[in-house]
C-alpha atoms as a PDB file:
ATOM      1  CA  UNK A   1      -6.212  42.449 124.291  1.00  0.00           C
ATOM      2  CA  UNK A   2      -7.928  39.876 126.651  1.00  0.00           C
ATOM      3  CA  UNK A   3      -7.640  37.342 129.076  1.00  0.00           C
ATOM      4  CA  UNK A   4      -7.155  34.135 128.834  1.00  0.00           C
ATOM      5  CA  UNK A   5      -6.028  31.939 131.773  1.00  0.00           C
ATOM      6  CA  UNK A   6      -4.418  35.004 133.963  1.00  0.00           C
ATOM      7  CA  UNK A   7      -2.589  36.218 131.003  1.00  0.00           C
ATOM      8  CA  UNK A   8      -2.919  38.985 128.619  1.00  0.00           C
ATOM      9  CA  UNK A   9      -3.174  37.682 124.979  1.00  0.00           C
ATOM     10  CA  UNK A  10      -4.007  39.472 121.359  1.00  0.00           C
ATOM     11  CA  UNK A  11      -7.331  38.379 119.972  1.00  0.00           C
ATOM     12  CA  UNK A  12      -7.139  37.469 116.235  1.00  0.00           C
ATOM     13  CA  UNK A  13      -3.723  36.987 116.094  1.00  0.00           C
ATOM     14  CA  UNK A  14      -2.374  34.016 115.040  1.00  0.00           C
ATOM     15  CA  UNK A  15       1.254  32.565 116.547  1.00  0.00           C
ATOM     16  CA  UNK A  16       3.236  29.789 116.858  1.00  0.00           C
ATOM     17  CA  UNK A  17       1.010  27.389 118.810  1.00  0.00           C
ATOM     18  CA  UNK A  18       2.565  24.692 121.247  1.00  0.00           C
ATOM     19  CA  UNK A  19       0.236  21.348 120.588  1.00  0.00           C
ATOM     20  CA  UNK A  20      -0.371  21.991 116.769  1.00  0.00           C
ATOM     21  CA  UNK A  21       1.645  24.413 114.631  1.00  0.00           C
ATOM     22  CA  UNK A  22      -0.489  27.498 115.529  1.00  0.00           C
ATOM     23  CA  UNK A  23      -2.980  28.755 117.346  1.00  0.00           C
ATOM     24  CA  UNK A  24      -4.832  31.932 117.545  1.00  0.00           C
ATOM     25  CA  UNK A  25      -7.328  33.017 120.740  1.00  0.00           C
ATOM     26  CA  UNK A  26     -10.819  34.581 119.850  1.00  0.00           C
ATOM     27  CA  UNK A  27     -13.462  35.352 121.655  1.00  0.00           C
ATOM     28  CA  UNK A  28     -17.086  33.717 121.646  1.00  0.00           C
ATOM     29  CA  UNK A  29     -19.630  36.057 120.427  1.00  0.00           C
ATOM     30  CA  UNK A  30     -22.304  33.456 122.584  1.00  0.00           C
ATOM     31  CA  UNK A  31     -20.415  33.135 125.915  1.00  0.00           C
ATOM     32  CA  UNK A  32     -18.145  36.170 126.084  1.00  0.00           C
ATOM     33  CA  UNK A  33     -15.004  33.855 126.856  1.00  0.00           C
ATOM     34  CA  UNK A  34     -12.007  33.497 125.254  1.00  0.00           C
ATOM     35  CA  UNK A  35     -10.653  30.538 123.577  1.00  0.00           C
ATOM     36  CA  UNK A  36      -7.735  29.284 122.266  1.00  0.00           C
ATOM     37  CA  UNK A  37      -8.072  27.501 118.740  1.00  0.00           C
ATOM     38  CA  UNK A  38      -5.115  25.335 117.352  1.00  0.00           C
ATOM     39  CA  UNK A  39      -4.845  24.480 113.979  1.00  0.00           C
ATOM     40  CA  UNK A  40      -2.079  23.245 111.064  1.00  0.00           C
ATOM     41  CA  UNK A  41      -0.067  20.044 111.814  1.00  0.00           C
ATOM     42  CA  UNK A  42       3.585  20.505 113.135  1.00  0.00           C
ATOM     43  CA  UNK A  43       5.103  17.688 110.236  1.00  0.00           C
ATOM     44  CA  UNK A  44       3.727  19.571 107.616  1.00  0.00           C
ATOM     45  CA  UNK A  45       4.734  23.209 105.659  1.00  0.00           C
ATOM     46  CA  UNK A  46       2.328  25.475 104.203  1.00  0.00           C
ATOM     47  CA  UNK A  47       3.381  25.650 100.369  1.00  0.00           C
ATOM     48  CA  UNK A  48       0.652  28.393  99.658  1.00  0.00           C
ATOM     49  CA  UNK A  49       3.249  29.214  97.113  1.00  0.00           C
ATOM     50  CA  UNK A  50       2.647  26.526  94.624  1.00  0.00           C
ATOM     51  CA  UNK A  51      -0.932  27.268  92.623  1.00  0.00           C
ATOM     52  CA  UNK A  52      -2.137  23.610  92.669  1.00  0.00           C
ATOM     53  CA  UNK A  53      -1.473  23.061  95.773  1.00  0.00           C
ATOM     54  CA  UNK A  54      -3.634  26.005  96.874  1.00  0.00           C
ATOM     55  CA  UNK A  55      -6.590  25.454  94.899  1.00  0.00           C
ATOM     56  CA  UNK A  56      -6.629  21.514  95.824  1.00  0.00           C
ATOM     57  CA  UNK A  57      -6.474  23.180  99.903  1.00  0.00           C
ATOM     58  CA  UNK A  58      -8.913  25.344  99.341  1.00  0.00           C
ATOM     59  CA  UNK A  59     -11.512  22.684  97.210  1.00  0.00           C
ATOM     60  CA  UNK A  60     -10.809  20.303 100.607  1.00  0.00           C
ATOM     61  CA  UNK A  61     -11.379  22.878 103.041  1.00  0.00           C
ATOM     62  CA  UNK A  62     -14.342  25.028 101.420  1.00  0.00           C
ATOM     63  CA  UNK A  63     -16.925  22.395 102.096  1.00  0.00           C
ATOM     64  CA  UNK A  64     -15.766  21.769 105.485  1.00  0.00           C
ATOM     65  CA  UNK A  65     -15.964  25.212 106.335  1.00  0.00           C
ATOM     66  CA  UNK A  66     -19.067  25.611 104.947  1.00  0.00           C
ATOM     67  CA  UNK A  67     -20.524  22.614 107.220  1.00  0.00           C
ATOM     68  CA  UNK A  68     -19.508  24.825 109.959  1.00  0.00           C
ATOM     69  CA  UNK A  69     -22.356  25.937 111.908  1.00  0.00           C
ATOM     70  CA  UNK A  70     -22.147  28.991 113.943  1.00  0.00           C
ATOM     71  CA  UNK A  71     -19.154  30.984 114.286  1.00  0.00           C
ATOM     72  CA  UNK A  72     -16.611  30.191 111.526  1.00  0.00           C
ATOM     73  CA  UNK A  73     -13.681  32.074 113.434  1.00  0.00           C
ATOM     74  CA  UNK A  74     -14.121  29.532 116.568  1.00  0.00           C
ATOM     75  CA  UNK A  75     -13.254  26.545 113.823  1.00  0.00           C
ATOM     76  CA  UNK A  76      -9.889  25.880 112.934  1.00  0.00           C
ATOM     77  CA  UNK A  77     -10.528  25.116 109.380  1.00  0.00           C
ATOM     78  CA  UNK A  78     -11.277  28.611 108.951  1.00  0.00           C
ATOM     79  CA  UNK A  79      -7.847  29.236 110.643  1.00  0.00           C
ATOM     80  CA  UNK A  80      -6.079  26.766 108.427  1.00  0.00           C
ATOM     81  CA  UNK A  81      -7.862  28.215 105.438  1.00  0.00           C
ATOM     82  CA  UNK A  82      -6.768  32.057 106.222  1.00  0.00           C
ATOM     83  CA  UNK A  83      -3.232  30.783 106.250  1.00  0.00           C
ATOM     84  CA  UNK A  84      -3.265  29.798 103.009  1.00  0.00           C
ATOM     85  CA  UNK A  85      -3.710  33.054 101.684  1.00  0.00           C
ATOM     86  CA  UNK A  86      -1.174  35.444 100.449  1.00  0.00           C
ATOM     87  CA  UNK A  87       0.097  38.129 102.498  1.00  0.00           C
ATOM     88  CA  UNK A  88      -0.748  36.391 105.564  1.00  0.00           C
ATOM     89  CA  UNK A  89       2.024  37.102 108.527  1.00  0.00           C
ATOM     90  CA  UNK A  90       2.698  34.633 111.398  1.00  0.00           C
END
């Protein structure tokens, strides 16, 4: 638990998000603070399901993620990507 804003929120966590389809607060490891990263578009479902579909995500998202310098969990590709994997709960 943190704060974030005046309010007590779960770090880690994602949840239904209000300007994209989730979001999910975590801390900076370089600042201390607490931000709020939003990720997935609203229009669109997750079909993590579907085999092709998840290896085509994942071979558009792994070299994004990879261009990611610094923390990965501040990003919301890595966000985006951890959704797509099975057994994840929103």
């Amino acid at each position: 638990m943190a704060k974030y804003k005046g309010r007590t929120v779960k770090l880690n966590k994602p949840s239904r998000g209000d300007v994209k389809k989730f979001k999910v607060f975590v801390r900076d490891n370089k600042s201390g603070r607490v931000k709020k990263i939003n990720f997935g578009s609203k229009t669109m479902s997750i079909k993590k399901n579907i085999p092709a579909r998840q290896r085509s995500f994942f071979a558009r998202f792994r070299p994004i993620l990879a261009n990611v310098k610094g923390q990965k969990s501040l990003s919301p590709v890595y966000w985006a990507m951890r959704s797509w994997r099975k057994g994840f709960k929103i």
